[in-house]
Protein backbone atom coordinates (compact mmCIF):
# COMPACT_ATOMS: atom_id res chain seq x y z
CA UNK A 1 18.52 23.95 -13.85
CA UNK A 2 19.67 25.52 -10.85
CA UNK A 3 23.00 23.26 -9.15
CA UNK A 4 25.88 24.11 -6.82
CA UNK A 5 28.99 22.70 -5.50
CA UNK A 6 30.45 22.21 -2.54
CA UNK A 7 33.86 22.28 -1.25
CA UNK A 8 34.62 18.93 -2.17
CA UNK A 9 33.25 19.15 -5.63
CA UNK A 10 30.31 17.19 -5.58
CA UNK A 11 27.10 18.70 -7.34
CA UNK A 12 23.66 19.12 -5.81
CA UNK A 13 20.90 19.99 -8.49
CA UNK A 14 17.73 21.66 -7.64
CA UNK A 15 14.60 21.01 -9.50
CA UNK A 16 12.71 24.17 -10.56
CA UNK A 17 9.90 25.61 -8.31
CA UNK A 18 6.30 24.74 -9.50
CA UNK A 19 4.27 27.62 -10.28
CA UNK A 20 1.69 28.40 -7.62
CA UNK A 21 -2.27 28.84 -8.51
CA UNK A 22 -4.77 30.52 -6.35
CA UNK A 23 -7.40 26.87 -5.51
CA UNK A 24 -11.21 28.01 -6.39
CA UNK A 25 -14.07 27.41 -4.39
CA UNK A 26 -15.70 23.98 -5.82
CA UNK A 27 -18.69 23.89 -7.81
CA UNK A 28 -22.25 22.86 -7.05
CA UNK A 29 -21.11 19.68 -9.47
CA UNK A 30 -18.35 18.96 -7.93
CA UNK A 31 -19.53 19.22 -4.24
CA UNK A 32 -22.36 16.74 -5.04
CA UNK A 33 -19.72 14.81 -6.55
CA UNK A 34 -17.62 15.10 -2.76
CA UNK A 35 -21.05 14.11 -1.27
CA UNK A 36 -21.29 10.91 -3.66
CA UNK A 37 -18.32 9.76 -2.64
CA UNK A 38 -18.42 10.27 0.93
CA UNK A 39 -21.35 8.17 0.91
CA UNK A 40 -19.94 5.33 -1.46
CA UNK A 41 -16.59 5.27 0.81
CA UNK A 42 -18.71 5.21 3.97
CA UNK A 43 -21.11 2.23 2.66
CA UNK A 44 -17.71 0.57 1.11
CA UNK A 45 -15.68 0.90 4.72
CA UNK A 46 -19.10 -0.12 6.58
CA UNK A 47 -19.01 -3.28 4.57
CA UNK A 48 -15.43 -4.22 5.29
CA UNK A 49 -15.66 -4.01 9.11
CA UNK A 50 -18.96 -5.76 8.92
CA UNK A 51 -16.84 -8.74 7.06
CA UNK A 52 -13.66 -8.37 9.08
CA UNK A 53 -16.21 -8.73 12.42
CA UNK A 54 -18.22 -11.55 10.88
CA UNK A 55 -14.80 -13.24 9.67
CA UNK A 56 -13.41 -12.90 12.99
């Protein structure tokens, strides 16, 4: 663990740096996946402001 001190003695501890990764293009799986889920979260927030208009 990396840590210092400063003039007046108090200690400041650094956490260690994460090791970085290169991100990978997603798969034909996983982007149908994305489109799912668009789709579910756009039906899902359709349905909320039709209930918060018909409430209100």
């Amino acid at each position: 663990m990396i840590s210092t001190t400063d003039e007046r003695g108090v200690i400041n501890n650094f956490a260690k740096d994460p090791k970085t990764r290169v991100a990978e293009y997603p798969s034909p799986a996983e982007q149908r996946t994305y489109w799912l889920m668009g789709i579910a979260t756009t039906i899902l927030m359709a349905g909320v402001f039709a209930i918060a208009y018909a409430v209100s």
